[in-house]
C-alpha atoms as a PDB file:
ATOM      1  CA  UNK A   1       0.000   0.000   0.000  1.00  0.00           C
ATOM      2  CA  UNK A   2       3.222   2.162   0.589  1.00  0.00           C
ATOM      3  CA  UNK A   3       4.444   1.483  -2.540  1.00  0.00           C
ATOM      4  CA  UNK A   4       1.225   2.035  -4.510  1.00  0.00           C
ATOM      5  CA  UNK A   5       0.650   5.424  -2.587  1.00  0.00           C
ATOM      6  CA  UNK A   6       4.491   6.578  -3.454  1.00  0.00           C
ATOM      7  CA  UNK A   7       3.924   5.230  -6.989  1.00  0.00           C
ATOM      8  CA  UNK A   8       0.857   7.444  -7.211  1.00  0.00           C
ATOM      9  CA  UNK A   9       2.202  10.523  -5.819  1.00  0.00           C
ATOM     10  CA  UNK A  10       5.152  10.180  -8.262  1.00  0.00           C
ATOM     11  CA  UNK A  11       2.682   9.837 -11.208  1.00  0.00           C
ATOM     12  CA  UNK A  12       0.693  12.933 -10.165  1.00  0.00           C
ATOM     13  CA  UNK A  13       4.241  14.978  -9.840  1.00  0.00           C
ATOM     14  CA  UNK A  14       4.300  17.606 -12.876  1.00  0.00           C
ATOM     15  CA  UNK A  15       7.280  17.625 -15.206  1.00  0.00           C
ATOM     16  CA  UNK A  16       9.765  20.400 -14.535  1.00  0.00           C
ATOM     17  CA  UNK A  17       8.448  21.867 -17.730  1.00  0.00           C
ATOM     18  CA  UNK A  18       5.230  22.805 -16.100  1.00  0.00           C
ATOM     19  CA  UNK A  19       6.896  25.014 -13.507  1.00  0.00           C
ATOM     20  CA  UNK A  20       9.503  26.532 -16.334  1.00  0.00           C
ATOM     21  CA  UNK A  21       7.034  27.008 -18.559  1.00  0.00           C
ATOM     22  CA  UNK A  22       4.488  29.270 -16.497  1.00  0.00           C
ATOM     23  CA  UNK A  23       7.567  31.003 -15.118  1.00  0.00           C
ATOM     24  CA  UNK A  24       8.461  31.598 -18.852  1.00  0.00           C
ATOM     25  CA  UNK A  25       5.300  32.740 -20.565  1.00  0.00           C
ATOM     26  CA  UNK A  26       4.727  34.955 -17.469  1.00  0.00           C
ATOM     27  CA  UNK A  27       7.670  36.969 -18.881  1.00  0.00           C
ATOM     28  CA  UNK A  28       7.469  36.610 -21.906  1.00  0.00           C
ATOM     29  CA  UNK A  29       7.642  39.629 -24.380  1.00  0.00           C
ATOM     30  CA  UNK A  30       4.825  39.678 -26.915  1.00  0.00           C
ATOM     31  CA  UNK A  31       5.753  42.694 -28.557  1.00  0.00           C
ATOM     32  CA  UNK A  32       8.378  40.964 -30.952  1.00  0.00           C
ATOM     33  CA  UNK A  33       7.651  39.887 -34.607  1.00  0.00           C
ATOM     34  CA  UNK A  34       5.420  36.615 -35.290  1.00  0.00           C
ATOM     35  CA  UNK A  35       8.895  34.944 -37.105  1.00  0.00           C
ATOM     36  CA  UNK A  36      10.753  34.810 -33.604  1.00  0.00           C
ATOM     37  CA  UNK A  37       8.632  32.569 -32.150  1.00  0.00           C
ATOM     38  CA  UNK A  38       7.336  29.114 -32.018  1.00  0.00           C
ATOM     39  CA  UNK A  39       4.225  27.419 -32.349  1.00  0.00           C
ATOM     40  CA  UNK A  40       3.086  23.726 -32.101  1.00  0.00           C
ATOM     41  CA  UNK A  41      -0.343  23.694 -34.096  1.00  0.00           C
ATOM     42  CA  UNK A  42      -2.384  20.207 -32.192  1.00  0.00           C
ATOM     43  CA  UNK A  43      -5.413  18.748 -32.651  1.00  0.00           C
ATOM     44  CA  UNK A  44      -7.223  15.723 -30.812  1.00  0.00           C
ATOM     45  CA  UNK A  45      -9.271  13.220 -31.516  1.00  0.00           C
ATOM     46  CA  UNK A  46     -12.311  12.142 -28.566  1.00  0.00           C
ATOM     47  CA  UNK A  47     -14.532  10.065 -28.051  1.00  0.00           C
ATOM     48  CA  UNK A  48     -17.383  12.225 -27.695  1.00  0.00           C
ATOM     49  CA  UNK A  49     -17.095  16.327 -26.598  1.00  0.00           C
ATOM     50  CA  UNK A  50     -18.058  16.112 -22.801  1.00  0.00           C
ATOM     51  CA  UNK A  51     -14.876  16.808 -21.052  1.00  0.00           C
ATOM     52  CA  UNK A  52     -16.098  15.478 -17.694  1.00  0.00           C
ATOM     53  CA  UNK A  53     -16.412  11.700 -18.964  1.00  0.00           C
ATOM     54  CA  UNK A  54     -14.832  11.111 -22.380  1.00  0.00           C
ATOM     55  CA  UNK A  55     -11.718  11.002 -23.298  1.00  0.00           C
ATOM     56  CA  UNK A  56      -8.433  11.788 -25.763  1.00  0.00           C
ATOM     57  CA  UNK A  57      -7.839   8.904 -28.220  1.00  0.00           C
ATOM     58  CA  UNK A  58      -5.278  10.713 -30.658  1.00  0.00           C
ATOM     59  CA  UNK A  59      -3.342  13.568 -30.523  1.00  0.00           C
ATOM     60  CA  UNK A  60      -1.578  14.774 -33.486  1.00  0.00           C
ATOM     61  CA  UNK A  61       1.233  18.271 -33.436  1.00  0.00           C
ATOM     62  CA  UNK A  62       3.658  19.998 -35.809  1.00  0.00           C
ATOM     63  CA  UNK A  63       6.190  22.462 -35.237  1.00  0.00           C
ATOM     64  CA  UNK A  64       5.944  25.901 -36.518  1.00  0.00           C
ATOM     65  CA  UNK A  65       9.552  27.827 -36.656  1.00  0.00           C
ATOM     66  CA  UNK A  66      10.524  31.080 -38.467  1.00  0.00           C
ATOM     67  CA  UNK A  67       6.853  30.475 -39.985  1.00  0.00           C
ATOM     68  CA  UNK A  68       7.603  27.349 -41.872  1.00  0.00           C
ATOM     69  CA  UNK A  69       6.153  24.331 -41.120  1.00  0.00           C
ATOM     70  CA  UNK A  70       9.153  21.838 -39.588  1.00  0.00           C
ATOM     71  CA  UNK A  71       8.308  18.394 -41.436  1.00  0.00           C
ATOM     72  CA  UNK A  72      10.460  16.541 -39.239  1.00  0.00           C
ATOM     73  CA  UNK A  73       9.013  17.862 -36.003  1.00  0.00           C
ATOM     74  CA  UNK A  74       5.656  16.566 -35.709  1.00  0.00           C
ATOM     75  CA  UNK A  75       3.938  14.202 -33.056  1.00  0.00           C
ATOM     76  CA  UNK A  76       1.540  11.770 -33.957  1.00  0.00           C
ATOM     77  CA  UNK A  77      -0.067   9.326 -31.608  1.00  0.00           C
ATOM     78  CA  UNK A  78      -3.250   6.986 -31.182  1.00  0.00           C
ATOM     79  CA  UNK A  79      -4.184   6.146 -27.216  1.00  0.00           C
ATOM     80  CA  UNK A  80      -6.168   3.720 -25.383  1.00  0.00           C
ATOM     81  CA  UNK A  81      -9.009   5.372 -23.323  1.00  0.00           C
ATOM     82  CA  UNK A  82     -10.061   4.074 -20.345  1.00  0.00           C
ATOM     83  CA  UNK A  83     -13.438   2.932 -20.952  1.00  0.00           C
ATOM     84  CA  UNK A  84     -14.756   1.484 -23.962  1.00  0.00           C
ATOM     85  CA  UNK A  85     -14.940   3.093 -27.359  1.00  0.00           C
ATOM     86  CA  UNK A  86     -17.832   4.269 -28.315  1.00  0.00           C
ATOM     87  CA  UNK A  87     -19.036   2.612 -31.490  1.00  0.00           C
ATOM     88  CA  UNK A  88     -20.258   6.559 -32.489  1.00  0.00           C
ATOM     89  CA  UNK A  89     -17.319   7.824 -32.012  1.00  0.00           C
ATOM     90  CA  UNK A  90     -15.655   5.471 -34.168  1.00  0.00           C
ATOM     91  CA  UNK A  91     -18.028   6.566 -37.434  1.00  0.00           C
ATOM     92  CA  UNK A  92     -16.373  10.186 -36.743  1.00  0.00           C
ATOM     93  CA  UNK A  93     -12.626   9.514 -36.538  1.00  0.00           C
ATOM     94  CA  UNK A  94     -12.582   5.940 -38.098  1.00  0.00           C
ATOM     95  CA  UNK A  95     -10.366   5.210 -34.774  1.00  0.00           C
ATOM     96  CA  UNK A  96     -11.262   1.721 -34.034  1.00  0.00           C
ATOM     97  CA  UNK A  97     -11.377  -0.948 -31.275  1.00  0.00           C
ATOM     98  CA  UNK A  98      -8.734  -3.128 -32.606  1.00  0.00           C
ATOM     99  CA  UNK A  99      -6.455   0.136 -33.899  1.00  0.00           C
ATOM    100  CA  UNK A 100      -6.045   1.237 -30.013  1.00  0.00           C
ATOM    101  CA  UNK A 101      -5.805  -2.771 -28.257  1.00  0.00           C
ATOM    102  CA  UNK A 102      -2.340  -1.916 -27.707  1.00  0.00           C
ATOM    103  CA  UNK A 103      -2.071   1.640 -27.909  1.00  0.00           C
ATOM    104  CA  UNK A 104      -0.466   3.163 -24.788  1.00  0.00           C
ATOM    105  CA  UNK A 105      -2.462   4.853 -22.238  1.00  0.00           C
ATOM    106  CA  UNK A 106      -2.601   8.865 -21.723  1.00  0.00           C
ATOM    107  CA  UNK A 107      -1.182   8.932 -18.967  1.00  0.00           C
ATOM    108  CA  UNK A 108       2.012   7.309 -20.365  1.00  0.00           C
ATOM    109  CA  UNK A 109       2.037   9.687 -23.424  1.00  0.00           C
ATOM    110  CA  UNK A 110       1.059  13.048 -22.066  1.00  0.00           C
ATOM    111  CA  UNK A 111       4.506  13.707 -20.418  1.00  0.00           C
ATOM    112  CA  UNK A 112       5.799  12.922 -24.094  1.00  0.00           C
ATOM    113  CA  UNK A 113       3.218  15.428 -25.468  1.00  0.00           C
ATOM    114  CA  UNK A 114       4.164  18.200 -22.799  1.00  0.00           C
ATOM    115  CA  UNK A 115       8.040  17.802 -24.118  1.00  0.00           C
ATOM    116  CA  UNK A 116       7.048  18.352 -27.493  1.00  0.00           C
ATOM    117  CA  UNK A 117       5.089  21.605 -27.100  1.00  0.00           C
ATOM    118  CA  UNK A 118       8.251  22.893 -24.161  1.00  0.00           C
ATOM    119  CA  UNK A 119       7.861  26.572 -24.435  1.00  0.00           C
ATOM    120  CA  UNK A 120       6.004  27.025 -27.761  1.00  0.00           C
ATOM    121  CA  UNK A 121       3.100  28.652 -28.174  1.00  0.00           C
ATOM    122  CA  UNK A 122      -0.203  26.520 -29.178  1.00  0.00           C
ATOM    123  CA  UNK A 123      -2.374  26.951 -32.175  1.00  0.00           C
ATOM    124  CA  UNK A 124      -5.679  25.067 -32.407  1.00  0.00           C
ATOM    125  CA  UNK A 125      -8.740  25.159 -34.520  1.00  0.00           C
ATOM    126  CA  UNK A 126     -11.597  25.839 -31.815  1.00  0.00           C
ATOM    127  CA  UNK A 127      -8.332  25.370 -29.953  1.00  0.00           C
ATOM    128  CA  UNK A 128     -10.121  26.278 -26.433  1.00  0.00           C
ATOM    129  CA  UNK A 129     -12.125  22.397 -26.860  1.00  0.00           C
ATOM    130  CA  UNK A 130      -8.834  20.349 -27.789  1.00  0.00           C
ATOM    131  CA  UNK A 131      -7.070  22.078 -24.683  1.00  0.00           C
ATOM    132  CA  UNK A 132      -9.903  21.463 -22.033  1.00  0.00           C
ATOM    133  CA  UNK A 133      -9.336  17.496 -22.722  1.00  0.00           C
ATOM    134  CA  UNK A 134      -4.939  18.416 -21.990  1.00  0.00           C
ATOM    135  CA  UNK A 135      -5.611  20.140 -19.371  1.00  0.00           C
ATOM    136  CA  UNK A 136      -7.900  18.119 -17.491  1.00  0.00           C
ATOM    137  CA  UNK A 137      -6.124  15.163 -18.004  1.00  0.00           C
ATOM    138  CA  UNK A 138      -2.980  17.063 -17.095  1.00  0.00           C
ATOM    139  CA  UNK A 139      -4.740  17.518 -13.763  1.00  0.00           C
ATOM    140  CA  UNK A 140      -5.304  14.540 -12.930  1.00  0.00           C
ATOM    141  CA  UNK A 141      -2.405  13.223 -13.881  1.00  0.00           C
ATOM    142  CA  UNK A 142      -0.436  15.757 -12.465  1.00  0.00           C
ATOM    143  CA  UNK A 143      -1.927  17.878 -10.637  1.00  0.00           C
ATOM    144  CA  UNK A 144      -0.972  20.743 -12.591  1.00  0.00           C
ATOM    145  CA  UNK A 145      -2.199  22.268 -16.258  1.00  0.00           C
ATOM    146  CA  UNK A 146      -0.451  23.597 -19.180  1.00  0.00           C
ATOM    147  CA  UNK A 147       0.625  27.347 -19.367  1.00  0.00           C
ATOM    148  CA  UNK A 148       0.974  27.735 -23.120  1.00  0.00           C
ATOM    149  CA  UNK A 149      -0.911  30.519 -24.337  1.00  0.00           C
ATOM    150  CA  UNK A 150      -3.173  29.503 -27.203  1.00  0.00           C
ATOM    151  CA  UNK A 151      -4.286  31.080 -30.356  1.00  0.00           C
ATOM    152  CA  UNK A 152      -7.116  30.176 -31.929  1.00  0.00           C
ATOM    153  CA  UNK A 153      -7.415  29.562 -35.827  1.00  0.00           C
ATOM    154  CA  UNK A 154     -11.322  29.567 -35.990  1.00  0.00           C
ATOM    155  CA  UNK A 155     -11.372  33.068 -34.283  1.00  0.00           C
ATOM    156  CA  UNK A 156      -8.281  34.697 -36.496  1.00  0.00           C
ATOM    157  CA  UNK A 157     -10.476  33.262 -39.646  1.00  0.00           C
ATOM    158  CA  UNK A 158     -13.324  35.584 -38.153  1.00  0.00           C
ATOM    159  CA  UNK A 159     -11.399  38.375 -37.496  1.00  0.00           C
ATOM    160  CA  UNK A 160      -9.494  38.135 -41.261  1.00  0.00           C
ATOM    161  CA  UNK A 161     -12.621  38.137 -42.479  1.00  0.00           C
ATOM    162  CA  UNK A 162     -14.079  41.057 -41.026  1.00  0.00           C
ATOM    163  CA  UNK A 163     -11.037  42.837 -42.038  1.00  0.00           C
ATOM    164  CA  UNK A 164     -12.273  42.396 -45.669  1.00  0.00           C
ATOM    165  CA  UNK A 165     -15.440  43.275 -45.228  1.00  0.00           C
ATOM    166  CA  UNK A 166     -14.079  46.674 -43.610  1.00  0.00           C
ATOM    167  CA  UNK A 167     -12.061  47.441 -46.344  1.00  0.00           C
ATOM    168  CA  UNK A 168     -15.271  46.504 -49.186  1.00  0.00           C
ATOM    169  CA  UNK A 169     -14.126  42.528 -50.032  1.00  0.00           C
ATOM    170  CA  UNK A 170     -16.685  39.973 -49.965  1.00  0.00           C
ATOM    171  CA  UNK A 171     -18.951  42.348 -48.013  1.00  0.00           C
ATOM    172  CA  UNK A 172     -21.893  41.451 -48.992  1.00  0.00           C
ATOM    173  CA  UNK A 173     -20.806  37.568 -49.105  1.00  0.00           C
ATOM    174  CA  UNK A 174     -22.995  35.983 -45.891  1.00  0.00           C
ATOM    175  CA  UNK A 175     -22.182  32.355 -47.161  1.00  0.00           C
ATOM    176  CA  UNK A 176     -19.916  31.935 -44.505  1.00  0.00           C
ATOM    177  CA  UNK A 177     -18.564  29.033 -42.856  1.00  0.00           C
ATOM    178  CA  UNK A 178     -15.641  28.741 -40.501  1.00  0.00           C
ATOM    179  CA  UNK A 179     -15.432  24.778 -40.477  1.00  0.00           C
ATOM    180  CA  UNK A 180     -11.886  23.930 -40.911  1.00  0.00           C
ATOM    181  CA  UNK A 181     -12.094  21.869 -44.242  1.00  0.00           C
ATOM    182  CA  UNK A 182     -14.254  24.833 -45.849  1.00  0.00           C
ATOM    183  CA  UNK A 183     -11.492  27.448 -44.905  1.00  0.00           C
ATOM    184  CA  UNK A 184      -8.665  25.071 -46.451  1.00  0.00           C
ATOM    185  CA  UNK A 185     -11.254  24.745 -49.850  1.00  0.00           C
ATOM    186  CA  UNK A 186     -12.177  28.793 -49.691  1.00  0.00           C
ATOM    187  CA  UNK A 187      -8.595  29.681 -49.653  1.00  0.00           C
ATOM    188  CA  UNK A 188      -6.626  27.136 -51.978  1.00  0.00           C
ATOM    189  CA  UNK A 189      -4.575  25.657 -48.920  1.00  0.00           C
ATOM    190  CA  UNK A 190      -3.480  21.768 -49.582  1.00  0.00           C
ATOM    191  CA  UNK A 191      -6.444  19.294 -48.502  1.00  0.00           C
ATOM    192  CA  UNK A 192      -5.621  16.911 -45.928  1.00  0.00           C
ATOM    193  CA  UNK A 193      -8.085  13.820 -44.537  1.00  0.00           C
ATOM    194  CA  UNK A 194     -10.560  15.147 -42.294  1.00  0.00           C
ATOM    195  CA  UNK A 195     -11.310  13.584 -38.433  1.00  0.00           C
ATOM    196  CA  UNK A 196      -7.550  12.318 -38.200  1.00  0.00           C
ATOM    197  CA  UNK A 197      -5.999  14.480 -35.638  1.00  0.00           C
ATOM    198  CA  UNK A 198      -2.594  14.579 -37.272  1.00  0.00           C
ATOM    199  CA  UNK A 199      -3.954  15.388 -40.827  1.00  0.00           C
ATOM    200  CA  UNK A 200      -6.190  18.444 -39.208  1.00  0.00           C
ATOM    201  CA  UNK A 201      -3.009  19.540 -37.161  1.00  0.00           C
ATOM    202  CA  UNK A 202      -1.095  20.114 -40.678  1.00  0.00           C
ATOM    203  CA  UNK A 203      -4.371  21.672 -42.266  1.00  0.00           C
ATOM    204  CA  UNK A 204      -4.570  23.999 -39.239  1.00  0.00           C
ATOM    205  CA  UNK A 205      -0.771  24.617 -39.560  1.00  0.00           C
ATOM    206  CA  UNK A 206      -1.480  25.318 -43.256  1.00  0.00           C
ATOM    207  CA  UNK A 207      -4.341  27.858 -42.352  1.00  0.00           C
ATOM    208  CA  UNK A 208      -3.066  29.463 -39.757  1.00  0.00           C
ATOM    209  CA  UNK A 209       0.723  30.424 -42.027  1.00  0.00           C
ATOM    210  CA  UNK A 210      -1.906  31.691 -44.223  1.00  0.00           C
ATOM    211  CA  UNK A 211      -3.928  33.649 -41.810  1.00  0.00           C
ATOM    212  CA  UNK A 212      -0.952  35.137 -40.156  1.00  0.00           C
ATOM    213  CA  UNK A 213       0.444  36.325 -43.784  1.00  0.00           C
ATOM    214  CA  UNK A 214      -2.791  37.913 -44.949  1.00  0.00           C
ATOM    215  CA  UNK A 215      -2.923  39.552 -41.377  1.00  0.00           C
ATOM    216  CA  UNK A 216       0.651  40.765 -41.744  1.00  0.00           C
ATOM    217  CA  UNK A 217      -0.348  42.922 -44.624  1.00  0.00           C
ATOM    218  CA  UNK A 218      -3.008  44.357 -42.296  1.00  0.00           C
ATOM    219  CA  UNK A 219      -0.364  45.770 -40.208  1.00  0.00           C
ATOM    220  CA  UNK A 220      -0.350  42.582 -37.586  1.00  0.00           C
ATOM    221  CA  UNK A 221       3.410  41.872 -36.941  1.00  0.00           C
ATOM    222  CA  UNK A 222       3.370  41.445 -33.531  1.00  0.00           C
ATOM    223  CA  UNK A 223       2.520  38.336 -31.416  1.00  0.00           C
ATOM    224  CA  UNK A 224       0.775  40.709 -29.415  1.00  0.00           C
ATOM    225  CA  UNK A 225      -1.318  42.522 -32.071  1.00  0.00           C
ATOM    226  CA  UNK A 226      -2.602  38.828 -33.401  1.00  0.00           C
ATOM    227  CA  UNK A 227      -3.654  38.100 -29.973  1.00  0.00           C
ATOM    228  CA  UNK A 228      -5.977  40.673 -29.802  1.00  0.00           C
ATOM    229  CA  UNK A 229      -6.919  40.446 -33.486  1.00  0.00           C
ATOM    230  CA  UNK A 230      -8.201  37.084 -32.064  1.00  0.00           C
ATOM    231  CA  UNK A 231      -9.649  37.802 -28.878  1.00  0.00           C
ATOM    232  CA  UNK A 232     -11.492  41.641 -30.447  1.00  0.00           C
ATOM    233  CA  UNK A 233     -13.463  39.812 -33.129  1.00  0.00           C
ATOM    234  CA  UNK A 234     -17.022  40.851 -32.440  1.00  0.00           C
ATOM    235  CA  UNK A 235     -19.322  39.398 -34.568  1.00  0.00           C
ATOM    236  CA  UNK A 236     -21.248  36.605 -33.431  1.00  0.00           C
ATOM    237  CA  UNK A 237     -22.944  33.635 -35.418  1.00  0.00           C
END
């Protein structure tokens, strides 16, 4: 009982990173050009969207340096969740039973995850739903969350859009959708397979280097200024 109670306690102890990295990003100067820094764009795949009972059965991450997408820095994993699969789930992300019989668990994979994102910034597509999964199972694994601010790519679409219809392009176009896959289509970005958490990672990385350039020639340089282009977008759907 000893050993099991030590064994738990050592589980539940967050990686150094955790401490670093809110130490880091509480410093951090935002006021520098969007090429100096780093971003890991993620996405997950779940078996259903309530955070309090299901659960993370893929995560897939690239690396974002300089604003090119590194090809040899991604992460790409499938994970066994702790109660069964649901057979819905399954007709989303094609993730099945047999796939994830001996896929390792979450909480042997999320320290691997936490490495890989160190002190980069995170990019998402409705980013703020992926990261509620992390950092709950971050909790209760360690007892600690994430610190990485996040941008999300679903609100800079919004925003880059009401840019244009400011300045008289596409103002009168209301066929709008902000669905990942429609954005890639809309704006000629390479198509990747949809539901697959690594393939929407690299379509979000894709849309996001695209956002970010259109944005630039807005006068957003700053990692500061596309915060707040994300975070001021006012109109509501």
């Amino acid at each position: 009982m000893v050993f099991k109670a030590l064994t738990e306690a050592f589980l539940r102890k967050p990686p150094p990173s955790f401490a670093e990295n809110r130490a880091f990003f509480k410093g951090v100067d935002q006021g520098r050009p969007l090429e100096e820094y780093e971003f890991v764009v993620y996405d997950t795949e779940l078996t259903g969207l309530n955070p309090k009972k299901d659960e993370i059965v893929s995560i897939g991450a690239v690396r974002i340096r300089k604003l090119q997408i590194m090809a040899g820095e991604t992460f790409h994993v499938l994970l066994k969740p702790r109660r069964q699969l649901p057979k819905d789930s399954t007709l989303i992300h094609r993730i099945t039973p047999q796939q994830i019989e001996n896929a390792p668990s979450l909480e042997e994979v999320l320290p691997r995850f936490v490495e890989f994102c160190g002190r980069a910034f995170l990019v998402g597509h409705y980013v703020g739903l992926d990261t509620s999964f992390v950092n709950r199972a971050a909790r209760r694994i360690f007892g600690a969350a994430l610190h990485n601010p996040c941008l999300d790519t679903l609100r800079l679409a919004q925003a880059y859009k009401e840019m244009n219809w400011e300045n008289y392009h596409d103002r009168f176009n209301m066929n709008v959708s902000y669905n990942l896959t429609d954005l890639g289509k809309e704006y000629g970005l390479p198509a990747f397979a949809r539901h697959d958490a690594f393939e929407d990672a690299m379509q979000t990385a894709y849309l996001f280097l695209f956002l970010v350039k259109k944005m630039r020639g807005q006068g957003i340089v700053t990692l500061k200024e596309l915060f707040n282009a994300g975070q001021n977008w006012r109109w509501i759907f």
